[in-house]
Protein backbone atom coordinates (compact mmCIF):
# COMPACT_ATOMS: atom_id res chain seq x y z
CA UNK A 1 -9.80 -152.60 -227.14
CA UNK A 2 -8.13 -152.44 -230.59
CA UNK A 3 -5.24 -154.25 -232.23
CA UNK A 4 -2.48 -152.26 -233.67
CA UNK A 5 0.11 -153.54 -235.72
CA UNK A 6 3.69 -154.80 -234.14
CA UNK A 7 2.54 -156.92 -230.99
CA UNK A 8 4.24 -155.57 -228.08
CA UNK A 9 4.73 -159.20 -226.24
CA UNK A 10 8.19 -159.66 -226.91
CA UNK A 11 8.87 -155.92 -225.55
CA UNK A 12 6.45 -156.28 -222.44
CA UNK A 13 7.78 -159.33 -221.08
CA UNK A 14 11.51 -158.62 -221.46
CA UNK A 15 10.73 -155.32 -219.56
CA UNK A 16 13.43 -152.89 -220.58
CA UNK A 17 14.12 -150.47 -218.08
CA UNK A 18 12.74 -147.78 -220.72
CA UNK A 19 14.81 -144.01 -219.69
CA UNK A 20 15.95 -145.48 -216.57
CA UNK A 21 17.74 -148.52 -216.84
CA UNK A 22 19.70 -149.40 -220.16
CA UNK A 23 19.02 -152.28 -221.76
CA UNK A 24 22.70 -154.02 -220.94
CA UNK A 25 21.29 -154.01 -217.55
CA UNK A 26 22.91 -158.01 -217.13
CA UNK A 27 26.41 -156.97 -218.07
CA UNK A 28 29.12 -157.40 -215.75
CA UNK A 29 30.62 -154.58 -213.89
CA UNK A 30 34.27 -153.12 -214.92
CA UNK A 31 37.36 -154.21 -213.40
CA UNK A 32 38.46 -153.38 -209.98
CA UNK A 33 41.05 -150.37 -209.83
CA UNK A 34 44.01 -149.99 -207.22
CA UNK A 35 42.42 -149.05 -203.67
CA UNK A 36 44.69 -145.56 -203.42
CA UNK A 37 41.25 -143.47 -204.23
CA UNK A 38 41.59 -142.78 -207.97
CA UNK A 39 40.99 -145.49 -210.71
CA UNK A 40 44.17 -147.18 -211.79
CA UNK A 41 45.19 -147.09 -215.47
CA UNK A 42 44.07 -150.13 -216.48
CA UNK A 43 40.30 -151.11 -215.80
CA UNK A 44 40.00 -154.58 -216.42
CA UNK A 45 42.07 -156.34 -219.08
CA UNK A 46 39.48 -156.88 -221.24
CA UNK A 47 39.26 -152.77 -221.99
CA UNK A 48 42.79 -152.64 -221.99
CA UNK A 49 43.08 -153.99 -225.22
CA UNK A 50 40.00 -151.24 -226.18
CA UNK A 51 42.22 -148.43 -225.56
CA UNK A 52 43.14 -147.77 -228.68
CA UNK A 53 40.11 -147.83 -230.87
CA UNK A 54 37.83 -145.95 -227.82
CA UNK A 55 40.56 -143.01 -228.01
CA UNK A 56 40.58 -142.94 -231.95
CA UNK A 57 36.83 -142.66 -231.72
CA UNK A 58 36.23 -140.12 -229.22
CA UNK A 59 38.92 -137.57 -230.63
CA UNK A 60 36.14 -137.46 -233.57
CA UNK A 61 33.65 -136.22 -231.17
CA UNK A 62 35.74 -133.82 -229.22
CA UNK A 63 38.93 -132.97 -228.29
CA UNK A 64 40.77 -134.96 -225.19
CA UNK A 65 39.32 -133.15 -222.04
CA UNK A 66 41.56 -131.72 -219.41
CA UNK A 67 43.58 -133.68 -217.22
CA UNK A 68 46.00 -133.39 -214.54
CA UNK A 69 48.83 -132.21 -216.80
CA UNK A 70 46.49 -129.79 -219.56
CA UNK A 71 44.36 -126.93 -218.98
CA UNK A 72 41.27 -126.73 -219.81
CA UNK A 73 40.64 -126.27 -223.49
CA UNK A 74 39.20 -122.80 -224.86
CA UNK A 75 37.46 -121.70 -227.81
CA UNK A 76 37.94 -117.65 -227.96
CA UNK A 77 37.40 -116.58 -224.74
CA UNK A 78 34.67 -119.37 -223.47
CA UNK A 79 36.07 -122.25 -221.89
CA UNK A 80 35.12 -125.93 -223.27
CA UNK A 81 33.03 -128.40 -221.38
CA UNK A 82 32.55 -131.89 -221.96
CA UNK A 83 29.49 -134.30 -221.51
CA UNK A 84 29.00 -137.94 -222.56
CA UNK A 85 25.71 -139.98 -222.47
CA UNK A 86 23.73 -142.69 -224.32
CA UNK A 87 21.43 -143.14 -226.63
CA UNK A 88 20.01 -142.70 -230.13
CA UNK A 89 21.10 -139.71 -231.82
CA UNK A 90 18.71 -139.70 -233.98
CA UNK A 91 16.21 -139.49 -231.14
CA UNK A 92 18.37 -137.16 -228.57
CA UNK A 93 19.63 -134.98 -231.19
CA UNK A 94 17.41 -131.95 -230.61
CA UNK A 95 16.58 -132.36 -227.16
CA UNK A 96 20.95 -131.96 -226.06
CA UNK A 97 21.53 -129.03 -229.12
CA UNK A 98 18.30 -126.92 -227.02
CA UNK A 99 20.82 -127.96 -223.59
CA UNK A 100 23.41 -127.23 -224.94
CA UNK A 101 22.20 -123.46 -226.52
CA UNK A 102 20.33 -122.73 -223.38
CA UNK A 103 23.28 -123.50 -221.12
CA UNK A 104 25.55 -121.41 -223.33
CA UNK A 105 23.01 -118.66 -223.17
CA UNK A 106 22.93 -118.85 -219.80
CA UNK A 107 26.69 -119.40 -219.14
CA UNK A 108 28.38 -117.68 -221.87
CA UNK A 109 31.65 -118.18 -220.28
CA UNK A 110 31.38 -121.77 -221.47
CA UNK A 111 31.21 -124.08 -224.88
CA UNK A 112 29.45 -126.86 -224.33
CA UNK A 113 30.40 -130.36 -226.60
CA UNK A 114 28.02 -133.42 -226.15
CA UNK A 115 28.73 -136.74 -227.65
CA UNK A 116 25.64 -139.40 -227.26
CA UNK A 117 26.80 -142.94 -227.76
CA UNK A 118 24.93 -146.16 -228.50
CA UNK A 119 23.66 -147.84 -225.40
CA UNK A 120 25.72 -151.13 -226.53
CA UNK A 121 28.79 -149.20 -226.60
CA UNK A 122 28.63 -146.69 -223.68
CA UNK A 123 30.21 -148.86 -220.73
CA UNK A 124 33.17 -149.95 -222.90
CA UNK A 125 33.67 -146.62 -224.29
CA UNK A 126 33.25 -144.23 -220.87
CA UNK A 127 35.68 -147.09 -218.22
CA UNK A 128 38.04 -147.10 -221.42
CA UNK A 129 38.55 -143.39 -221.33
CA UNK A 130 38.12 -143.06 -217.60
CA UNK A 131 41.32 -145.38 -217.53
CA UNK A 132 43.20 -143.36 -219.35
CA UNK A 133 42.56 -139.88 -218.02
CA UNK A 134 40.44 -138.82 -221.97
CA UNK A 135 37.07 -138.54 -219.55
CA UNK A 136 34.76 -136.28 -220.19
CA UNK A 137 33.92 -133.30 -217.31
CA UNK A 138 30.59 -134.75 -216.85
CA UNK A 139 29.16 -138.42 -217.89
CA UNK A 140 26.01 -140.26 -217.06
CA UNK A 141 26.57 -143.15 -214.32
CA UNK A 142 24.07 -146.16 -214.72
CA UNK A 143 22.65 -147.12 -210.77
CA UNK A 144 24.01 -150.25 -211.17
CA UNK A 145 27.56 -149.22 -211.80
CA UNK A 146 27.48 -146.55 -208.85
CA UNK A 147 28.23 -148.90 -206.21
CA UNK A 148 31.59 -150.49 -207.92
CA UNK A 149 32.39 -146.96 -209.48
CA UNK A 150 32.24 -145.17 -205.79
CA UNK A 151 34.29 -148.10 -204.30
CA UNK A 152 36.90 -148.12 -206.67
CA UNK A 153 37.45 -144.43 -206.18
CA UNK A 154 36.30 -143.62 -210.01
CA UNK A 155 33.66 -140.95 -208.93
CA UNK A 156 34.35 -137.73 -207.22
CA UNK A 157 32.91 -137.18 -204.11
CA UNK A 158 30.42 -133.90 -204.73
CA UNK A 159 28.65 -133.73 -201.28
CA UNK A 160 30.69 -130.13 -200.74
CA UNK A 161 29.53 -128.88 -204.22
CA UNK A 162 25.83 -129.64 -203.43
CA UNK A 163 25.83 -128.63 -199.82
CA UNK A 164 27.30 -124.88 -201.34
CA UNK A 165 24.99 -124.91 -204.62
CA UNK A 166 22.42 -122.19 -205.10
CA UNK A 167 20.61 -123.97 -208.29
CA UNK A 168 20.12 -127.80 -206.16
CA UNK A 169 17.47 -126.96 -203.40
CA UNK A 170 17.13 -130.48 -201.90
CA UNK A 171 13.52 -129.19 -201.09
CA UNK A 172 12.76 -128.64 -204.58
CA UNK A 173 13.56 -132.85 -204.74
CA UNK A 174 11.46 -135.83 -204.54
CA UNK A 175 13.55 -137.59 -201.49
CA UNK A 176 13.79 -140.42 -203.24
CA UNK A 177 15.25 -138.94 -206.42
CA UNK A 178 18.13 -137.47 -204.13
CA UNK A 179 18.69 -140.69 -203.32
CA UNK A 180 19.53 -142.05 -206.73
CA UNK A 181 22.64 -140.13 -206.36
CA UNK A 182 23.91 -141.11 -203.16
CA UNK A 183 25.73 -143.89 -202.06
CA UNK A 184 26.50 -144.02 -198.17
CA UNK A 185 25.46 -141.31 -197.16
CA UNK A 186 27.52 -139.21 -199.89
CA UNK A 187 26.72 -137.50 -202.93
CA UNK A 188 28.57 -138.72 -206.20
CA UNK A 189 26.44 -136.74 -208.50
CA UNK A 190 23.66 -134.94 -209.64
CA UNK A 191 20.47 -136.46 -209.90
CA UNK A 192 19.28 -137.82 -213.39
CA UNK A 193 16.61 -139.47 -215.09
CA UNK A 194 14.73 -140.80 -212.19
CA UNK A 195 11.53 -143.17 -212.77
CA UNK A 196 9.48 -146.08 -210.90
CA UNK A 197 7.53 -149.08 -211.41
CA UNK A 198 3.64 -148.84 -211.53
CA UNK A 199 0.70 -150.82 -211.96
CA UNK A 200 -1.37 -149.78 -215.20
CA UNK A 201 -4.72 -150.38 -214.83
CA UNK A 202 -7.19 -151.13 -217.76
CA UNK A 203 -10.45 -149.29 -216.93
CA UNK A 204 -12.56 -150.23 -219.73
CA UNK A 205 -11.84 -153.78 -218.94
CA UNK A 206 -13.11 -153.61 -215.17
CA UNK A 207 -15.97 -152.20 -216.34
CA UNK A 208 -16.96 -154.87 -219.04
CA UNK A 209 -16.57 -157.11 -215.75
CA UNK A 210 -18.13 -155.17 -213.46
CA UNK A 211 -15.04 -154.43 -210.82
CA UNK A 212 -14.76 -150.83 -209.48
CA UNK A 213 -10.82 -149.64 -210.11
CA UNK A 214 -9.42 -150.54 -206.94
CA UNK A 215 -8.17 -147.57 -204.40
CA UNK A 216 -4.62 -147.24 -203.85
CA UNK A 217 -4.71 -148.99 -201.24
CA UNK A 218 -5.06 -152.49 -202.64
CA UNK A 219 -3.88 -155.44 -202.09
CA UNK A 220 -2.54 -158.79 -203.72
CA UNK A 221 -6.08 -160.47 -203.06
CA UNK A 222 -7.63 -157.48 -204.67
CA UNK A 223 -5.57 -158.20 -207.53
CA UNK A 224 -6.21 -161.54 -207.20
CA UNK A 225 -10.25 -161.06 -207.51
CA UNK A 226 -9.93 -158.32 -210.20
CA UNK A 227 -7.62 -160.55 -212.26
CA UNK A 228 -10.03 -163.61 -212.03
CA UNK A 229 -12.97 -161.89 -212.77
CA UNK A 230 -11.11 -159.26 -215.74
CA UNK A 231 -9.85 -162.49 -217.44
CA UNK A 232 -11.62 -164.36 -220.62
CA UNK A 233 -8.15 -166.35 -221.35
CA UNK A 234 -10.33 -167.97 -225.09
CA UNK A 235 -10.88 -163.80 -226.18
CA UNK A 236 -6.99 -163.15 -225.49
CA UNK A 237 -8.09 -161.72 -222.25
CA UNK A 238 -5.87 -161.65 -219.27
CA UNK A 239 -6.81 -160.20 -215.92
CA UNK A 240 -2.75 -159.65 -214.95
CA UNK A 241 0.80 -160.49 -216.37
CA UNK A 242 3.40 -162.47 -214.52
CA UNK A 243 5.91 -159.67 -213.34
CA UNK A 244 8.60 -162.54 -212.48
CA UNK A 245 8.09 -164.71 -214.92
CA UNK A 246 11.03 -163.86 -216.83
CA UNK A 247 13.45 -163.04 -213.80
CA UNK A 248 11.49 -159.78 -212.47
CA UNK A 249 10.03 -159.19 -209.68
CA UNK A 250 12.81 -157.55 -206.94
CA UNK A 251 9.70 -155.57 -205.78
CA UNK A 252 7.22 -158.08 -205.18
CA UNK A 253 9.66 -159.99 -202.93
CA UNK A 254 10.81 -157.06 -201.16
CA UNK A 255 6.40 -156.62 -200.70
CA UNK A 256 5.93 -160.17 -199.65
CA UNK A 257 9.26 -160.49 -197.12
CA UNK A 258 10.66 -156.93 -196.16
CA UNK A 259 13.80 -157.59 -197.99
CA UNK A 260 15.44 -157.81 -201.35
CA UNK A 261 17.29 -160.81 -202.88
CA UNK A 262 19.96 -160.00 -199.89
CA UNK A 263 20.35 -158.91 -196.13
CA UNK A 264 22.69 -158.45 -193.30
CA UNK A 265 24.19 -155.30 -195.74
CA UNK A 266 24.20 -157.53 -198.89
CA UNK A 267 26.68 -160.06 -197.81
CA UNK A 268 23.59 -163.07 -197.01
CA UNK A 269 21.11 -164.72 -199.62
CA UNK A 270 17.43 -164.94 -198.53
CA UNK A 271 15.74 -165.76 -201.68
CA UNK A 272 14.84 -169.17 -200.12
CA UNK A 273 13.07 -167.14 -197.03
CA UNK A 274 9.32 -168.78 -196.73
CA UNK A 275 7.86 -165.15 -197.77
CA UNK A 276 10.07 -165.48 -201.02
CA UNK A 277 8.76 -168.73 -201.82
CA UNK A 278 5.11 -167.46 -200.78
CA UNK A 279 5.44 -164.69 -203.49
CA UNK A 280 6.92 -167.17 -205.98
CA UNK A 281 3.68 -169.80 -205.15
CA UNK A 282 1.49 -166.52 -205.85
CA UNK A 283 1.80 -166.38 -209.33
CA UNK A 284 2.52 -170.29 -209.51
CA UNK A 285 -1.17 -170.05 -208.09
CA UNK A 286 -2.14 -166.81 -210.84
CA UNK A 287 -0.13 -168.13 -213.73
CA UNK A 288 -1.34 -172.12 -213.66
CA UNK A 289 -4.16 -172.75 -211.31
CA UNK A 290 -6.35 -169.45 -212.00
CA UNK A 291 -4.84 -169.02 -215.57
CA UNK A 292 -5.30 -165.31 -215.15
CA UNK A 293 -1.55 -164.45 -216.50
CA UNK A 294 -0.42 -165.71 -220.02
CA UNK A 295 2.19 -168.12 -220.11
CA UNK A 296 4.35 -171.06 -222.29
CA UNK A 297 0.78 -172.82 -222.28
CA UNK A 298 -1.34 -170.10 -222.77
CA UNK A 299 0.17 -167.35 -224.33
CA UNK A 300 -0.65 -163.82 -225.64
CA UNK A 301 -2.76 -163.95 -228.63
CA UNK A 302 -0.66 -161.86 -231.57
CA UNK A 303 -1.55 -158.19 -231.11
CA UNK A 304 -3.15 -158.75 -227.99
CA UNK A 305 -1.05 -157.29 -225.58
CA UNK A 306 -0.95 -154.91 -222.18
CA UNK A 307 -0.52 -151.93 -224.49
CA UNK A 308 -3.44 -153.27 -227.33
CA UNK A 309 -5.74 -153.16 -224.28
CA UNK A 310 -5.68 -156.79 -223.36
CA UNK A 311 -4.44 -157.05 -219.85
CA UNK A 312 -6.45 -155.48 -217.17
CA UNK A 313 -3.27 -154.70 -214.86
CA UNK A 314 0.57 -154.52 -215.75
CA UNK A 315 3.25 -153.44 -214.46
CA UNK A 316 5.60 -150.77 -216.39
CA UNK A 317 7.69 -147.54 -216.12
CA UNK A 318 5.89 -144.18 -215.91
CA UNK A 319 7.30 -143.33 -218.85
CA UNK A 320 5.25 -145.74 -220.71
CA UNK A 321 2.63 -143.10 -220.66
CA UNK A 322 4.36 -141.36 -224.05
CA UNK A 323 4.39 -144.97 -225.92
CA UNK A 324 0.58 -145.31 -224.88
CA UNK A 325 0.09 -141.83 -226.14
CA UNK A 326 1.65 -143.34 -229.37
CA UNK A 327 -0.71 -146.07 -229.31
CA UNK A 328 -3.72 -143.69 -228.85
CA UNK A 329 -2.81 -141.67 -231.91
CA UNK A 330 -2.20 -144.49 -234.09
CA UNK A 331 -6.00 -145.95 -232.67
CA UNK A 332 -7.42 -142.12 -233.52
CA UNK A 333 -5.74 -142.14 -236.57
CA UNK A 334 -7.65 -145.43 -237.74
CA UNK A 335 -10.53 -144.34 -236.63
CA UNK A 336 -10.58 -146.42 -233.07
CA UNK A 337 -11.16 -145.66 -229.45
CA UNK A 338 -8.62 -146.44 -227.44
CA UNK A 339 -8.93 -148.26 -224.23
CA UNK A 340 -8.98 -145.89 -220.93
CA UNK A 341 -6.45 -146.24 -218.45
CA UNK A 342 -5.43 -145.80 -215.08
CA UNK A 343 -2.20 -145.83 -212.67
CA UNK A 344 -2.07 -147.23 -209.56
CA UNK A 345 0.57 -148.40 -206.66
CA UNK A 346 2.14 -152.10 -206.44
CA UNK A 347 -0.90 -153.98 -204.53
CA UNK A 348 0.17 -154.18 -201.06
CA UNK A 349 2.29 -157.32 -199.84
CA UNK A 350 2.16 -159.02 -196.53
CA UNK A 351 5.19 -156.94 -195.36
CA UNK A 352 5.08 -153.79 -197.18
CA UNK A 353 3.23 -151.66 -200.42
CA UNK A 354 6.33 -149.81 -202.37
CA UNK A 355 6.88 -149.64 -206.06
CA UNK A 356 10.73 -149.94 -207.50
CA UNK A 357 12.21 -146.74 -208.04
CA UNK A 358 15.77 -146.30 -209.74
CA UNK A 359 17.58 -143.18 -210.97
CA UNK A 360 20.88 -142.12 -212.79
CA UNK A 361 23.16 -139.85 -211.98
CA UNK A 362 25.84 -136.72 -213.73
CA UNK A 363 28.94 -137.92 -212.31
CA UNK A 364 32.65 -136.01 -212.75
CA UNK A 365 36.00 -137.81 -212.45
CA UNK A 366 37.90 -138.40 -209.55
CA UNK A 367 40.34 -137.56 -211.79
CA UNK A 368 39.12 -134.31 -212.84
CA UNK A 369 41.55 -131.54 -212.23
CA UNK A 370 38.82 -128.93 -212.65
CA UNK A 371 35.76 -130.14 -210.61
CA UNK A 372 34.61 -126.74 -209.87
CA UNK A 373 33.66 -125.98 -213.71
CA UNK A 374 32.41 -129.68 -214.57
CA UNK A 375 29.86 -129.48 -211.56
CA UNK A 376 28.39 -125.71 -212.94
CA UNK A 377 27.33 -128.13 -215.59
CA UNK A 378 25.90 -130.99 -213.80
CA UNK A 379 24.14 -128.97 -211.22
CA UNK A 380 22.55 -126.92 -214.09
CA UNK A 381 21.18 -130.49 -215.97
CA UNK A 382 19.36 -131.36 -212.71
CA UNK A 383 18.46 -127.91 -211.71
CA UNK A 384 15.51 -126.49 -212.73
CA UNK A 385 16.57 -125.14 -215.93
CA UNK A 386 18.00 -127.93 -217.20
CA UNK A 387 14.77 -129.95 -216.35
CA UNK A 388 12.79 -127.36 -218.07
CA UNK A 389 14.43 -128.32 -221.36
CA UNK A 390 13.83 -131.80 -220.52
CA UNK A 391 10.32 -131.45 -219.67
CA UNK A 392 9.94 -129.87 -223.20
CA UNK A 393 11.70 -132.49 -225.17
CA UNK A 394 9.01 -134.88 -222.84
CA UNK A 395 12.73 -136.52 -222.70
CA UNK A 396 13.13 -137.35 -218.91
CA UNK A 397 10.55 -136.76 -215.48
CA UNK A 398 10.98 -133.68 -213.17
CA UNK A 399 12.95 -134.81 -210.36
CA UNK A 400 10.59 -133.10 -207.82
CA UNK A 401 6.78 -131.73 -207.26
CA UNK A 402 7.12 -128.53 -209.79
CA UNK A 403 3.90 -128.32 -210.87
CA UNK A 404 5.21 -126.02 -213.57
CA UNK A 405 7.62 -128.72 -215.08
CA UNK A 406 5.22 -131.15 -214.67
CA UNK A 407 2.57 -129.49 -216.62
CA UNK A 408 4.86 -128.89 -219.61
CA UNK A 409 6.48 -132.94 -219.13
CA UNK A 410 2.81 -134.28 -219.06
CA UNK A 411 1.37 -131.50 -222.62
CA UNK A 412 1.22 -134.61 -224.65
CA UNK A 413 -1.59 -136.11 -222.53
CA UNK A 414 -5.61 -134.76 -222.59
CA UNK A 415 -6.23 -132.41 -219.80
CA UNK A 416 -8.32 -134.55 -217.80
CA UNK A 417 -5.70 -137.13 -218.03
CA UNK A 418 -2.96 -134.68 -217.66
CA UNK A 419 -4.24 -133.83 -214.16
CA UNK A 420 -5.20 -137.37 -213.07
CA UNK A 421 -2.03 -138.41 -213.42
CA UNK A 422 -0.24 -135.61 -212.11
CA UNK A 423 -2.31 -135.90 -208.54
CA UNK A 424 -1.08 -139.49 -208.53
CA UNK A 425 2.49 -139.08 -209.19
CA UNK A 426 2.75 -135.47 -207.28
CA UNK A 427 0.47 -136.79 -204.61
CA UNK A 428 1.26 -140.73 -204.17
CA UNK A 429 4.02 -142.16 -206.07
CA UNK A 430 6.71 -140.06 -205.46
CA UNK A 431 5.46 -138.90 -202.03
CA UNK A 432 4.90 -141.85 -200.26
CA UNK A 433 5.47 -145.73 -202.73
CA UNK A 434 8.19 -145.09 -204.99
CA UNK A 435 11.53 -147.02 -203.36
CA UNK A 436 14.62 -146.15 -204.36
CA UNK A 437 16.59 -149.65 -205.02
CA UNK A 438 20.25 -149.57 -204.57
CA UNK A 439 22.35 -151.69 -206.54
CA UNK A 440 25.10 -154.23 -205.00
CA UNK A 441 28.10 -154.82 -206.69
CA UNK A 442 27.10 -158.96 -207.06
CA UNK A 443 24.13 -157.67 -208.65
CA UNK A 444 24.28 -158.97 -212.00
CA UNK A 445 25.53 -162.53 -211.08
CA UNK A 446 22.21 -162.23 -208.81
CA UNK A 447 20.18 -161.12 -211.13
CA UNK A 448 21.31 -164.29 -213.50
CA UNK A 449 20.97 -166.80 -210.93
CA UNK A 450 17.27 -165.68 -210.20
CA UNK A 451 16.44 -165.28 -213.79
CA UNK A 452 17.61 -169.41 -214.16
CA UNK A 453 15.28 -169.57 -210.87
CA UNK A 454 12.34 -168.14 -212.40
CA UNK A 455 12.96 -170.21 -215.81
CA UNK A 456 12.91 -173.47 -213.53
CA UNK A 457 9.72 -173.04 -212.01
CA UNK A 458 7.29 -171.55 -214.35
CA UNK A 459 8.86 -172.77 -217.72
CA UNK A 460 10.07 -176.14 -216.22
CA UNK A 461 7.70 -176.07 -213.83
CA UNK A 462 9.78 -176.79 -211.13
CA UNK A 463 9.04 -176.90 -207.24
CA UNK A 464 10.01 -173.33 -205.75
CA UNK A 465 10.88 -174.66 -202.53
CA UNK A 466 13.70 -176.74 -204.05
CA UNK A 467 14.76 -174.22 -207.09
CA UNK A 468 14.93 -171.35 -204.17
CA UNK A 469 16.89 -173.14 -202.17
CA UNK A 470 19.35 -174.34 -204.89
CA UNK A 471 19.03 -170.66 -206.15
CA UNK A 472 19.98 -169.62 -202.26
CA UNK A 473 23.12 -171.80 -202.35
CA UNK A 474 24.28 -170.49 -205.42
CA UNK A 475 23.83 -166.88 -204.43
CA UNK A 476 25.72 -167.93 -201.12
CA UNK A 477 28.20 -169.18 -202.87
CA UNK A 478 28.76 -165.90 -204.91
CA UNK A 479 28.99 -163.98 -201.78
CA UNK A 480 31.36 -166.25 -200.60
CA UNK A 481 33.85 -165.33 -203.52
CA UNK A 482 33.46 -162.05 -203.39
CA UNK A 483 34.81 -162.00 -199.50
CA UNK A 484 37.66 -164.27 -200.57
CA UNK A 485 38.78 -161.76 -203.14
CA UNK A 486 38.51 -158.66 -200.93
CA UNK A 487 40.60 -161.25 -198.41
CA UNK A 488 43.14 -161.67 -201.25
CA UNK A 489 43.17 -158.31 -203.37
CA UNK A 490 47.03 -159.09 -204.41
CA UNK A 491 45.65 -162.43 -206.21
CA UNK A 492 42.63 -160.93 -207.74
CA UNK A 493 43.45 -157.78 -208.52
């Protein structure tokens, strides 16, 4: 193990969706539109008054795409396509000028013109122009707008384009990164930035205890045992880290009962289902009886953190493995070994052994009067070429079992390393754990209410039977309003 400098607690436990979910993952959805299939004009009242200032800012990154009443615009004889996204672009910068020269190399018909705006921003900036017909021809939807976004008739429906395309080969596709861009059945874009949930193991750490790394097919008591026996809480030591102890953990209670947060097609709250409250007792037990977990009475030593080497097995994104590759330098560079490390599935539940997936997706405009040329674009982004650029930016995952991309995605790592994890992320994750989770649209006022749940019990340590049940009603009660206002659209909308 070795201590770097700039603890990673603070980053670790707030788990930021790194590549696959932005970090405003909380914020609320947009307005509703009118119900006649295309988004109404204004999107909420609150971007109304954003019009303005969103249109005076993008016409310095481009000029106004088409609309229903312009043609396309041309430079010379190529014709000019549109893209929006977020990010740093300071960061993306090279990675979208090598898309955009290889797509123009490869369509030379078109101009490509990317603008990459701040995560904080992109929501308020993309429904603003979306409202007022300045859309781009392509844009990056965020799974847990996709649901609202389809329902309010914002996206276009692309299941024609993909069922004609000759560059998306669903068999070329992980399954369950098709799925990312579906919703009922129907496509509404192009796959995107796909990634899941794993459980990094700490192999050095098992050994200085003695445990074997588990198989794949473990189980919570396995963790249970590893964690116990892994942790020396007075050397900064932990065997695990509480997933849910800051409002995580949609996985582990879909594990323990078979079910998210909500069943009977999202419209009934189950969080106070025994199972729940079994998974919740879990880490009660893990965090406070076995101490194996740090927590508001024994925390985290600083610099001694799941990425330092401290924890013997976190959860995180695969595309951690880049900022451990960081880490590993910056140990080399000092002259340290860095610890060795493993990945492995979610241990397996009482009702089921998945890991969280999640995946964005290139969307076009309902709106778009010229679908046919926005979609050459977004089919060639999540297409193999465009995931060949990707792959050597080390940007965003293949979407399928390549092994081509895949080598060039995973250079950075050792070649021992490099193949280990390939086998378990050809040959396991994505073929037979990773879950894709679709979003509701009550989501974020869920997502709140368990968070508060979570505080209760392991900050205020609180019963779970009675903060689950209070957390029920109040999700209940949620669900309730949301059927009154679909009852009522002419009062709430």
């Amino acid at each position: 193990m070795v201590s770097l400098p700039g603890s990673r607690n603070s980053y670790l436990r707030l788990r930021p969706r790194r590549h696959s979910l932005p970090p405003d993952r909380h914020s609320s959805h947009p307005g509703r539109s009118s119900r006649s299939g295309r988004p109404s004009v204004k999107i909420g009242t609150a971007i109304s008054i954003l019009v303005l200032a969103a249109t005076a800012w993008w016409g310095t990154a481009w000029a106004a795409p088409a609309t229903a009443a312009t043609s396309a615009p041309k430079t010379g004889s190529r014709t000019v396509i549109t893209i929006a996204t977020y990010g740093d672009i300071t960061v993306a910068k090279d990675a979208w000028d090598d898309i955009k020269a290889t797509f123009e190399a490869q369509h030379p018909e078109y101009e490509l013109r990317y603008t990459i705006i701040p995560y904080s921003d992109y929501i308020t900036k993309l429904t603003t122009l979306l409202a007022t017909d300045q859309a781009p021809d392509v844009f990056q939807t965020w799974a847990q707008y996709k649901p609202r976004w389809v329902s309010d008739g914002i996206l276009l429906d692309v299941t024609d384009f993909v069922a004609k395309s000759k560059v998306l080969r669903p068999t070329e596709f992980f399954p369950v990164a098709l799925e990312c861009a579906k919703f009922n059945g129907r496509f509404y874009g192009t796959p995107h930035d796909f990634n899941s949930e794993v459980y990094y193991f700490n192999v050095d750490l098992a050994d200085e205890a003695g445990v074997p790394v588990p198989d794949n097919d473990w189980t919570i008591r396995d963790l249970e045992t590893v964690a116990t026996k892994i942790s020396r809480p007075d050397k900064g030591v932990f065997g695990t880290s509480n997933p849910i102890y800051w409002g995580g953990g949609l996985q582990w209670v879909y594990n323990f009962s078979g079910h998210y947060w909500l069943t009977d097609n999202n419209q009934r709250a189950t969080v106070a289902d025994p199972k729940v409250i079994d998974m919740v007792k879990y880490w009660e037990r893990l965090t406070y009886d076995l101490r194996v977990t740090p927590s508001s009475l024994l925390p985290m030593q600083p610099g001694k953190d799941e990425f330092a080497g401290y924890v013997g097995a976190w959860l995180g994104w695969v595309a951690y493995m880049d900022q451990l590759s960081q880490f590993e330098q910056k140990a080399q560079a000092a002259g340290h070994k860095f610890w060795n490390w493993t990945m492995l599935p979610y241990p397996a539940g009482p009702a089921a052994q998945r890991n969280f997936a999640q995946g964005h997706m290139w969307s076009i405009s309902a709106r778009n009067p010229h679908p046919e040329r926005a979609f050459v674009l977004a089919e060639w982004l999540s297409g193999y070429e465009g995931q060949k650029v990707w792959a050597k930016h080390h940007a965003f995952q293949p979407l399928g079992p390549n092994q081509e991309l895949w080598s060039i995605y995973l250079g950075f790592l050792p070649q021992s390393k490099r193949q280990q994890v390939a086998a378990f992320l050809l040959g396991s994750l994505y073929a037979k754990y990773a879950l894709n989770f679709t979003y509701w649209p009550t989501y974020p006022e869920m997502q709140d209410i368990w968070t508060r749940a979570m505080s209760d019990v392991f900050a205020s340590r609180k019963s779970p039977d009675t903060v689950l049940a209070n957390a029920n009603r109040l999700m209940d009660a949620v669900l309730a309003r949301q059927q009154q206002q679909k009852a009522s659209p002419e009062k709430n909308g």
